[in-house]
N, C-alpha and C. Protein backbone atom coordinates (compact mmCIF):
# COMPACT_ATOMS: atom_id res chain seq x y z
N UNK A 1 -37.17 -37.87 -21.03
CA UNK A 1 -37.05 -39.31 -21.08
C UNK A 1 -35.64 -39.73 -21.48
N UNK A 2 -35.18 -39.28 -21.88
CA UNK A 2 -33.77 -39.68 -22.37
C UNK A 2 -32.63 -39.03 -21.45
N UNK A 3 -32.80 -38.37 -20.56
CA UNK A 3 -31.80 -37.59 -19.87
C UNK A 3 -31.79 -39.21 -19.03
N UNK A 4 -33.00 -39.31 -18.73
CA UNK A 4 -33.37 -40.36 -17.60
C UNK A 4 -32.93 -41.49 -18.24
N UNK A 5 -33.08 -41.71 -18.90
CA UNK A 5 -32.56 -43.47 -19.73
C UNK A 5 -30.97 -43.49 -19.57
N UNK A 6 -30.41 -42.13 -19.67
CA UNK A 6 -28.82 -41.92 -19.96
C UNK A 6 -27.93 -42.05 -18.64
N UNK A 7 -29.27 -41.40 -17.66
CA UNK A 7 -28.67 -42.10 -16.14
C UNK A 7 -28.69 -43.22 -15.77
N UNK A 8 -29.61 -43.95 -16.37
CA UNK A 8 -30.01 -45.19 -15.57
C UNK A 8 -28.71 -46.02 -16.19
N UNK A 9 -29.07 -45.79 -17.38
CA UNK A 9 -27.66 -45.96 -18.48
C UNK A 9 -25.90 -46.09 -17.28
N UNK A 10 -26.14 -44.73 -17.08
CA UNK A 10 -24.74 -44.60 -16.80
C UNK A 10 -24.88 -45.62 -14.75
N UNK A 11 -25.45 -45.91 -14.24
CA UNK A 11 -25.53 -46.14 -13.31
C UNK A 11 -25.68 -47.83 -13.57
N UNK A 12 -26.24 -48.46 -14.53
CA UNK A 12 -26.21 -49.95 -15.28
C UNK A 12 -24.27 -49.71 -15.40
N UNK A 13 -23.97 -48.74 -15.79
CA UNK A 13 -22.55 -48.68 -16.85
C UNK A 13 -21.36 -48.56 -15.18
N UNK A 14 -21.78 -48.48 -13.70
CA UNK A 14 -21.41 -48.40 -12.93
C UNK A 14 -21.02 -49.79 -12.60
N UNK A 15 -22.47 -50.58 -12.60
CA UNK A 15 -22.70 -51.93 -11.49
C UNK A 15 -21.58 -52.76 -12.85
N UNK A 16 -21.38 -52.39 -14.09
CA UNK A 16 -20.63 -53.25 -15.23
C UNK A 16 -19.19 -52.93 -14.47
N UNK A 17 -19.10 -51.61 -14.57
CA UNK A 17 -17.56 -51.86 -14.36
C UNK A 17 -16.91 -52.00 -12.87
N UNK A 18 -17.50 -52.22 -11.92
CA UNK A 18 -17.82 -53.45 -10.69
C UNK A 18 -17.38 -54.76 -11.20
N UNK A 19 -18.23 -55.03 -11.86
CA UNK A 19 -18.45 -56.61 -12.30
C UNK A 19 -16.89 -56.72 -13.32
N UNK A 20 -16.77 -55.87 -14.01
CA UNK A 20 -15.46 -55.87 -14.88
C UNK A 20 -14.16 -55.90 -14.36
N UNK A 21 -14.01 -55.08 -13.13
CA UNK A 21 -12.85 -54.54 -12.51
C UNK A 21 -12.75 -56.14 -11.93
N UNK A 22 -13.70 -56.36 -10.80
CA UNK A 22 -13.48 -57.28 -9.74
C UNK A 22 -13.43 -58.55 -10.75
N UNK A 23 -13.34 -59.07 -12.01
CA UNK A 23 -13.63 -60.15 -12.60
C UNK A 23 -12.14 -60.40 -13.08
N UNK A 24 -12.01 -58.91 -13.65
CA UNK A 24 -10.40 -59.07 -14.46
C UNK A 24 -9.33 -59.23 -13.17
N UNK A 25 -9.56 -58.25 -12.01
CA UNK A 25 -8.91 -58.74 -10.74
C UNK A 25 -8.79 -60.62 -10.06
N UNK A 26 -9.54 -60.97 -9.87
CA UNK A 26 -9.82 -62.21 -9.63
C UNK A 26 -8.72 -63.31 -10.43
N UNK A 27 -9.17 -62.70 -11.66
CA UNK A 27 -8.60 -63.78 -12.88
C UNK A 27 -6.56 -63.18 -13.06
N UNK A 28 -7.00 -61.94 -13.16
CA UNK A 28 -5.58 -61.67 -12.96
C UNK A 28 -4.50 -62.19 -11.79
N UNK A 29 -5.24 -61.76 -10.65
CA UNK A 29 -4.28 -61.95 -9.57
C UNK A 29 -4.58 -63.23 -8.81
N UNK A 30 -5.62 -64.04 -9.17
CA UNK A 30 -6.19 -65.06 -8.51
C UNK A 30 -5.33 -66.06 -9.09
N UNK A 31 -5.55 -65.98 -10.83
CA UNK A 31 -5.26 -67.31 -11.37
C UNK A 31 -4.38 -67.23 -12.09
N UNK A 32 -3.86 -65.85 -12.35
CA UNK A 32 -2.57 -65.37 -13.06
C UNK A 32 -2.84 -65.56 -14.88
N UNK A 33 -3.65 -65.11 -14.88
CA UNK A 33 -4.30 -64.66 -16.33
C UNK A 33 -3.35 -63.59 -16.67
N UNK A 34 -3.02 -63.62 -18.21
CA UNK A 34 -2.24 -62.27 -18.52
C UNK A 34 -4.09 -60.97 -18.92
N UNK A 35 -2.89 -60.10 -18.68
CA UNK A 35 -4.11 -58.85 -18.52
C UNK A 35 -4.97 -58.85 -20.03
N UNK A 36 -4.65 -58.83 -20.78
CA UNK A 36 -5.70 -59.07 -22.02
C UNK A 36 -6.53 -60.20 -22.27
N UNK A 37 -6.29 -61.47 -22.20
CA UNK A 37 -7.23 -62.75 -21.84
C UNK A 37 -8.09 -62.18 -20.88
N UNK A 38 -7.85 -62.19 -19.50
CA UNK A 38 -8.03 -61.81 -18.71
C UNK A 38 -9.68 -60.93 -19.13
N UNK A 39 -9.29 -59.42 -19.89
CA UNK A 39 -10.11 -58.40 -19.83
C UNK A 39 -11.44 -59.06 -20.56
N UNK A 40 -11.02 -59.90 -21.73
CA UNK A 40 -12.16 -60.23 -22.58
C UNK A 40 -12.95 -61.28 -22.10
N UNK A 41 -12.36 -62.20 -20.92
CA UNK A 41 -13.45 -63.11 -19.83
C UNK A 41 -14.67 -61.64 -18.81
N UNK A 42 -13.91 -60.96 -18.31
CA UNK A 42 -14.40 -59.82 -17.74
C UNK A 42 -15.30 -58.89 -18.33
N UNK A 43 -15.21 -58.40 -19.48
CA UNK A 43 -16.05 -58.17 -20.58
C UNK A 43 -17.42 -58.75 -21.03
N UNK A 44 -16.98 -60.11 -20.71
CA UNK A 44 -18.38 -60.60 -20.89
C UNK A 44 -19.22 -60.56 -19.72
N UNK A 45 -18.61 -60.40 -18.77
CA UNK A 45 -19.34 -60.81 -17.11
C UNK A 45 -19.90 -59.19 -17.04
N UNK A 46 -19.21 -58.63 -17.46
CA UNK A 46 -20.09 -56.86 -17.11
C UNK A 46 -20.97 -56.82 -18.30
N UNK A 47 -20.58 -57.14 -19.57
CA UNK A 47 -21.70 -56.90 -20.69
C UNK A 47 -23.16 -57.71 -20.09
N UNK A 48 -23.05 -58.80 -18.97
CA UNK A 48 -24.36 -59.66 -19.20
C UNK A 48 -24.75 -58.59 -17.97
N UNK A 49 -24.00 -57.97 -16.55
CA UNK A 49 -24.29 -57.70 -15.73
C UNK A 49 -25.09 -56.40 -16.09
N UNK A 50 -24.63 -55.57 -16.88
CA UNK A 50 -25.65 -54.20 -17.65
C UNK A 50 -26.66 -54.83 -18.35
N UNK A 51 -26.71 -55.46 -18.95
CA UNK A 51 -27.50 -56.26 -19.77
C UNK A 51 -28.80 -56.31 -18.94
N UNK A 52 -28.65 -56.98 -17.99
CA UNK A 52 -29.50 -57.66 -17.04
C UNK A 52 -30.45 -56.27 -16.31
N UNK A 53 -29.14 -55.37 -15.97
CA UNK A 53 -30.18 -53.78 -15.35
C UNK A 53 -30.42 -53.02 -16.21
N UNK A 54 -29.74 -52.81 -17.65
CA UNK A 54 -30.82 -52.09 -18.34
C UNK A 54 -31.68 -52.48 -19.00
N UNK A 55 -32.14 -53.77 -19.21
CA UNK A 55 -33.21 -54.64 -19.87
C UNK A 55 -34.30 -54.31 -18.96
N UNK A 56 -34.03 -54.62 -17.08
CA UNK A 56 -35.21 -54.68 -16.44
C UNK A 56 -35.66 -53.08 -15.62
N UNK A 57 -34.62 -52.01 -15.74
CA UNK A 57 -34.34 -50.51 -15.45
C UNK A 57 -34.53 -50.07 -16.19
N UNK A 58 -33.62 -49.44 -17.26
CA UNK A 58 -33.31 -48.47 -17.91
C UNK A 58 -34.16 -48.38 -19.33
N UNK A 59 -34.45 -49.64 -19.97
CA UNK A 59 -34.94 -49.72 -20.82
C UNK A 59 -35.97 -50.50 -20.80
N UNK A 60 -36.92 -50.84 -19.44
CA UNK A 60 -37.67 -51.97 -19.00
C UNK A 60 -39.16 -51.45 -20.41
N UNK A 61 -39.64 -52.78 -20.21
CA UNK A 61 -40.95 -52.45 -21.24
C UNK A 61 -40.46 -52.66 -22.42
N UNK A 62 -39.85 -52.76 -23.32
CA UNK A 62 -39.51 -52.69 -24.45
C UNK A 62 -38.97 -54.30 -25.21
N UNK A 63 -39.40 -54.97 -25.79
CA UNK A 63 -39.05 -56.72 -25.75
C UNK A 63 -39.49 -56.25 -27.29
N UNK A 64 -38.45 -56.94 -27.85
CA UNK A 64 -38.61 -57.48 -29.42
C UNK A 64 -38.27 -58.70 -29.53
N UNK A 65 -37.18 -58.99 -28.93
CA UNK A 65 -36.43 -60.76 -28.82
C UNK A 65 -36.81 -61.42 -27.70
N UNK A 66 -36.47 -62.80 -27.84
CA UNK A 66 -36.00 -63.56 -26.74
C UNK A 66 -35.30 -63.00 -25.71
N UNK A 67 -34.98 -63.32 -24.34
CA UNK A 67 -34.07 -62.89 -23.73
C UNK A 67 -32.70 -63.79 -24.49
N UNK A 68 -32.47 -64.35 -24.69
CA UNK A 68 -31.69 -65.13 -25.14
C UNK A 68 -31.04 -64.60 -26.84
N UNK A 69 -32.30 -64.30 -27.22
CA UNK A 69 -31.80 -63.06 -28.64
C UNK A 69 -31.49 -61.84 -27.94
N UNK A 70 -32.18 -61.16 -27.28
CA UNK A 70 -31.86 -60.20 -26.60
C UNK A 70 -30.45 -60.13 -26.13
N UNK A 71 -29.77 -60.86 -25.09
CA UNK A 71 -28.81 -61.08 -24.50
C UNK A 71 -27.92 -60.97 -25.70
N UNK A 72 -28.06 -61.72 -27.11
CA UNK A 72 -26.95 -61.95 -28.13
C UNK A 72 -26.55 -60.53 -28.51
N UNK A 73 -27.87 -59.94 -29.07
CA UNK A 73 -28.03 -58.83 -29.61
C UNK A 73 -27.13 -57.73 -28.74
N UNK A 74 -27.50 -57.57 -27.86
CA UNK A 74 -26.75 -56.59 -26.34
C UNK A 74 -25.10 -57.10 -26.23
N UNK A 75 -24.58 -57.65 -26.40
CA UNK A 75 -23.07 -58.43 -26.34
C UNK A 75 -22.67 -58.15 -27.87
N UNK A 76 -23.14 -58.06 -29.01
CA UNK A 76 -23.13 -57.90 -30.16
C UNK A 76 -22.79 -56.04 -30.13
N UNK A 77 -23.78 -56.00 -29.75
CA UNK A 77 -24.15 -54.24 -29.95
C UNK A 77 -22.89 -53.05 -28.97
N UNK A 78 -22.59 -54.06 -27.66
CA UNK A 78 -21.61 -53.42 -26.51
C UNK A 78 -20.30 -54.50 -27.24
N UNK A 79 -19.93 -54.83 -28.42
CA UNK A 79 -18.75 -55.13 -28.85
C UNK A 79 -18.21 -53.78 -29.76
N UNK A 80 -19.13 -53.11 -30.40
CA UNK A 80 -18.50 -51.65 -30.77
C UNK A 80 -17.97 -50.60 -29.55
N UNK A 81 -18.54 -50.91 -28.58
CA UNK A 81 -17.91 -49.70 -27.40
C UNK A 81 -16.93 -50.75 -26.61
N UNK A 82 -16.68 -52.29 -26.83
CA UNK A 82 -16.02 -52.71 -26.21
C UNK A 82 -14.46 -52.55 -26.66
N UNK A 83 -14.76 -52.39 -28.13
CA UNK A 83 -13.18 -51.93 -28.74
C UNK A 83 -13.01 -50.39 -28.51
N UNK A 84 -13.06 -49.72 -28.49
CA UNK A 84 -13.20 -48.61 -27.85
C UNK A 84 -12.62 -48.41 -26.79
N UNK A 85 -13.34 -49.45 -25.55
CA UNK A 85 -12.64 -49.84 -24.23
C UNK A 85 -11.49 -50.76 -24.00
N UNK A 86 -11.62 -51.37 -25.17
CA UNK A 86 -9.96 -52.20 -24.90
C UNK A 86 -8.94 -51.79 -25.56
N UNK A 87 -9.53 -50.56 -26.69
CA UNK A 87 -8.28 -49.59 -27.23
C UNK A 87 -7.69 -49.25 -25.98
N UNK A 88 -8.41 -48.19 -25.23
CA UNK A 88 -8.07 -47.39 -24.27
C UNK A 88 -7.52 -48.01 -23.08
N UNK A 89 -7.82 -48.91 -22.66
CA UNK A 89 -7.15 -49.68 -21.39
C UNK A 89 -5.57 -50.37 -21.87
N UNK A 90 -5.67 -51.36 -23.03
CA UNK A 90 -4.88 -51.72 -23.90
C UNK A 90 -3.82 -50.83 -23.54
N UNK A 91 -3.67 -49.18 -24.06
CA UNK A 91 -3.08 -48.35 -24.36
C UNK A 91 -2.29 -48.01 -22.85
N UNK A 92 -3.47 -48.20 -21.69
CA UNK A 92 -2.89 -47.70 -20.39
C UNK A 92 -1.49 -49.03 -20.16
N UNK A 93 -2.19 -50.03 -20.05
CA UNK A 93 -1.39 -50.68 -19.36
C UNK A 93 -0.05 -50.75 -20.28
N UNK A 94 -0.15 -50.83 -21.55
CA UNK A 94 1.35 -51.05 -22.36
C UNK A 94 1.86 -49.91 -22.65
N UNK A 95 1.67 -49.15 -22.41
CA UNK A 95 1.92 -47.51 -22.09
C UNK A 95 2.68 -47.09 -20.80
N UNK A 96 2.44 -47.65 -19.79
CA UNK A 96 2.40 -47.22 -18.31
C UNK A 96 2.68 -48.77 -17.94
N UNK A 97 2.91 -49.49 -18.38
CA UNK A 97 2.27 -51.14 -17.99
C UNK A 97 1.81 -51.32 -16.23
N UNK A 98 0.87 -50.76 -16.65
CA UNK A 98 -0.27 -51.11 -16.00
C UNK A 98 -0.32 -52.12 -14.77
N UNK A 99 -0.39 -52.65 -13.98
CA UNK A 99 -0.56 -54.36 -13.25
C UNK A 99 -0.82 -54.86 -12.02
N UNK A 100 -1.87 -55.87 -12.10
CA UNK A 100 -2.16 -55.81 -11.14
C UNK A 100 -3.62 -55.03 -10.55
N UNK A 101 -3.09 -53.80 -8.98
CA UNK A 101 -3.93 -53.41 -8.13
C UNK A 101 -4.23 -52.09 -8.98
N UNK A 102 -3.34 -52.04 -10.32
CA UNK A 102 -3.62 -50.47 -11.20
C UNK A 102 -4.66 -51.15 -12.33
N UNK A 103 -4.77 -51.86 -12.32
CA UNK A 103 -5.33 -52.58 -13.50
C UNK A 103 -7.23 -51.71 -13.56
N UNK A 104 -7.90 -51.84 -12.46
CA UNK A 104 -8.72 -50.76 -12.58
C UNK A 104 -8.97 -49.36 -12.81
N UNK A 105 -7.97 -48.76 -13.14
CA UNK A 105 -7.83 -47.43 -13.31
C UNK A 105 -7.93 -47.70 -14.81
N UNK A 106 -7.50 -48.66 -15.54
CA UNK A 106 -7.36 -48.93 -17.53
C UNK A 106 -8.45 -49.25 -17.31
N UNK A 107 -9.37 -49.88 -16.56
CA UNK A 107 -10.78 -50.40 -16.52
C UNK A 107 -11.45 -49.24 -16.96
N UNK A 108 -11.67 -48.34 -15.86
CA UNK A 108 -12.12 -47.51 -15.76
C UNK A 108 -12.17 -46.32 -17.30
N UNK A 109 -10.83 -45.75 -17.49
CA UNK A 109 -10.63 -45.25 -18.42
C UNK A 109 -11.49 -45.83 -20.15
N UNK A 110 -11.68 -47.26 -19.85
CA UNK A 110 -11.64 -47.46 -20.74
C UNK A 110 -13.51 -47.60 -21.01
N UNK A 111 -14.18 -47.64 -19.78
CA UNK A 111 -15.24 -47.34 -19.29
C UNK A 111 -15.78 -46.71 -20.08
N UNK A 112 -14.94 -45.39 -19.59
CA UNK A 112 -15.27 -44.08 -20.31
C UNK A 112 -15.52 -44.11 -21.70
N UNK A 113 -14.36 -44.97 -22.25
CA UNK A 113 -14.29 -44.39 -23.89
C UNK A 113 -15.47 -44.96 -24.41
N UNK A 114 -15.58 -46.42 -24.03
CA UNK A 114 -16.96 -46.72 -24.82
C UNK A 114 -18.33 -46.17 -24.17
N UNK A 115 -18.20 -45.94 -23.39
CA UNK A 115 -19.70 -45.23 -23.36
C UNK A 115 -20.80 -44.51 -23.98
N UNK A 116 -20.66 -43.94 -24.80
CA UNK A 116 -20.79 -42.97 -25.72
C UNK A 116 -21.60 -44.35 -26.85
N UNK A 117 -20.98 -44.70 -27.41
CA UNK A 117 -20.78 -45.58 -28.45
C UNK A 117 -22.07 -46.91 -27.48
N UNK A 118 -21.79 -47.48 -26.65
CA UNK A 118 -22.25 -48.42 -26.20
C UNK A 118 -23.95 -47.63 -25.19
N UNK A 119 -23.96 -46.72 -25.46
CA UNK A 119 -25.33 -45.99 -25.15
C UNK A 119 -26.35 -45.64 -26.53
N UNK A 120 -25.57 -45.68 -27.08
CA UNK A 120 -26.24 -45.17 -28.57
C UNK A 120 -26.72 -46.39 -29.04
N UNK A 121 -26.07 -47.43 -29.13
CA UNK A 121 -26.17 -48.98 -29.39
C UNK A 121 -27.51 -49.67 -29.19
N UNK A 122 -27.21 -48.90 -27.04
CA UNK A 122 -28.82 -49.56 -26.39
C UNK A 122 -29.81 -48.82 -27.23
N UNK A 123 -29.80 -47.82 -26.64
CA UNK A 123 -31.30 -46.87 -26.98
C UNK A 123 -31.53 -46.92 -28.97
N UNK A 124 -30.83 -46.97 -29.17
CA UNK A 124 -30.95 -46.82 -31.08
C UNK A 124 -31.31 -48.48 -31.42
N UNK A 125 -30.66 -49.33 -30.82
CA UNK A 125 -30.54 -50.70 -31.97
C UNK A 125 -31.31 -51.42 -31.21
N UNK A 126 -30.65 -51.92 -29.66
CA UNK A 126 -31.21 -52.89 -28.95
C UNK A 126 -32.94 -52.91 -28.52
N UNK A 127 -32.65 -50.94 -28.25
CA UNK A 127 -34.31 -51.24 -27.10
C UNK A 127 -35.20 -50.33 -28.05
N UNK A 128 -34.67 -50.29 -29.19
CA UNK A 128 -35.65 -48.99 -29.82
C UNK A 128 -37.04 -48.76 -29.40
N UNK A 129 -38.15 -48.13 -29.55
CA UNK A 129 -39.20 -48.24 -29.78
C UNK A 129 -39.68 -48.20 -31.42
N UNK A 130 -40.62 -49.23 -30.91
CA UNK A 130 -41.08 -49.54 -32.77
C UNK A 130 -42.41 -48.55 -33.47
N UNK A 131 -42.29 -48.32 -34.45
CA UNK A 131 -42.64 -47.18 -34.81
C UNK A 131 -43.48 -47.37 -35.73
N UNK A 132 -44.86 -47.12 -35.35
CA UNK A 132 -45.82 -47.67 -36.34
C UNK A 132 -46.60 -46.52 -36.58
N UNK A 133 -46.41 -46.80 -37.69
CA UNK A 133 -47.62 -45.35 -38.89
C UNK A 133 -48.68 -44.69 -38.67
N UNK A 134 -49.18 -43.70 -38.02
CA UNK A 134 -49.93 -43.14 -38.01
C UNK A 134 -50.77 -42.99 -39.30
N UNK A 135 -52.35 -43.33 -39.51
CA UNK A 135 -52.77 -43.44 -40.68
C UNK A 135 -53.06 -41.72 -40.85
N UNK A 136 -53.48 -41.51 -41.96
CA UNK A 136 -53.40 -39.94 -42.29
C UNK A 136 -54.61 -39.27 -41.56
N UNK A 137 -54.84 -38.06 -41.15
CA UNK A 137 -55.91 -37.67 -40.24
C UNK A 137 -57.05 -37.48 -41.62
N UNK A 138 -58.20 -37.45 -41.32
CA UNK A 138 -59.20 -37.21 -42.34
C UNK A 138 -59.59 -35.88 -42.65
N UNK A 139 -60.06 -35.48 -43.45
CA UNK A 139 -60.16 -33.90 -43.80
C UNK A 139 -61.53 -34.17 -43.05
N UNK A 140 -61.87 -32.43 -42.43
CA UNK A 140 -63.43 -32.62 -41.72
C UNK A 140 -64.07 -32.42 -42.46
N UNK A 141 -65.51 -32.84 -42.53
CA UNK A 141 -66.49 -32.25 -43.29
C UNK A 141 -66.60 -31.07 -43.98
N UNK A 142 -67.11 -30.67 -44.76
CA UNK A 142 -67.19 -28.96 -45.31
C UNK A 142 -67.79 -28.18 -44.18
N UNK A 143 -69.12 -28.37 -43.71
CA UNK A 143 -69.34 -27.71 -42.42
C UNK A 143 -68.54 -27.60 -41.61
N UNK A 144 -67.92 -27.94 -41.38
CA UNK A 144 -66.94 -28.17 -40.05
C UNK A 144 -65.63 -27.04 -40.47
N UNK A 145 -65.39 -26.94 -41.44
CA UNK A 145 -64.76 -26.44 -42.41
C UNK A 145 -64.47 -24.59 -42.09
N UNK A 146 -66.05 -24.79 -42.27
CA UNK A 146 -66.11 -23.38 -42.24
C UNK A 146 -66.37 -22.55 -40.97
């Protein structure tokens, strides 16, 4: 079950950085956003876009919140792997400065770094399963016993 959650995971963590690349592209080269503004409008558009497939995929069945708490909670929870990812992209482009039609490759990279971090997040915080007490088994009878 968890190999499987980690794919669905990583295949939610695909259609995001789609939604991330082509968002920060748009805004970058469309409207001439500098690349960091830019990433953290984009950020949000892939955090809701995973959001959306591993709520009803990867982690379907599992509701403690609102969608609307839910949604907070998930943007909350993918802000620890989002620094992570904007360390690492951050680093590409002012490193290499980055720009532009390269600007997905720091996407990407930076993909990577939070992943780890932003998988642990879902399955541990967001979608846990709730865990209710097994009452104690009963001792059997003495006949039974023996």
């Amino acid at each position: 079950m968890a190999m499987r959650s980690f794919v669905m995971f990583c295949i939610g963590g695909v259609i995001g950085f789609i939604v991330d690349a082509g968002v920060l592209q748009i805004l970058v080269t469309g409207f001439a956003w500098d690349r960091f503004s830019a990433r953290l409008i984009s950020f949000l558009f892939a955090a809701t876009a995973t959001w959306l497939f591993n709520r009803n995929y990867t982690f379907r069945g599992r509701r403690r919140h609102s969608r609307l708490g839910e949604w907070a909670r998930y943007v909350l929870a993918m802000s620890g792997g989002f620094a992570c990812n904007f360390a690492a992209y951050s680093a590409l482009v002012l490193a290499f400065n980055v720009d532009r039609q390269w600007l997905v490759l720091a996407v990407a990279a930076g993909s990577v770094a939070g992943l780890g971090v932003n998988y642990f997040a879902s399955r541990y915080w967001i979608y846990r399963k709730a865990h209710h007490p097994q009452a104690p088994a009963e001792p059997a009878p003495a006949a039974e016993q023996e």
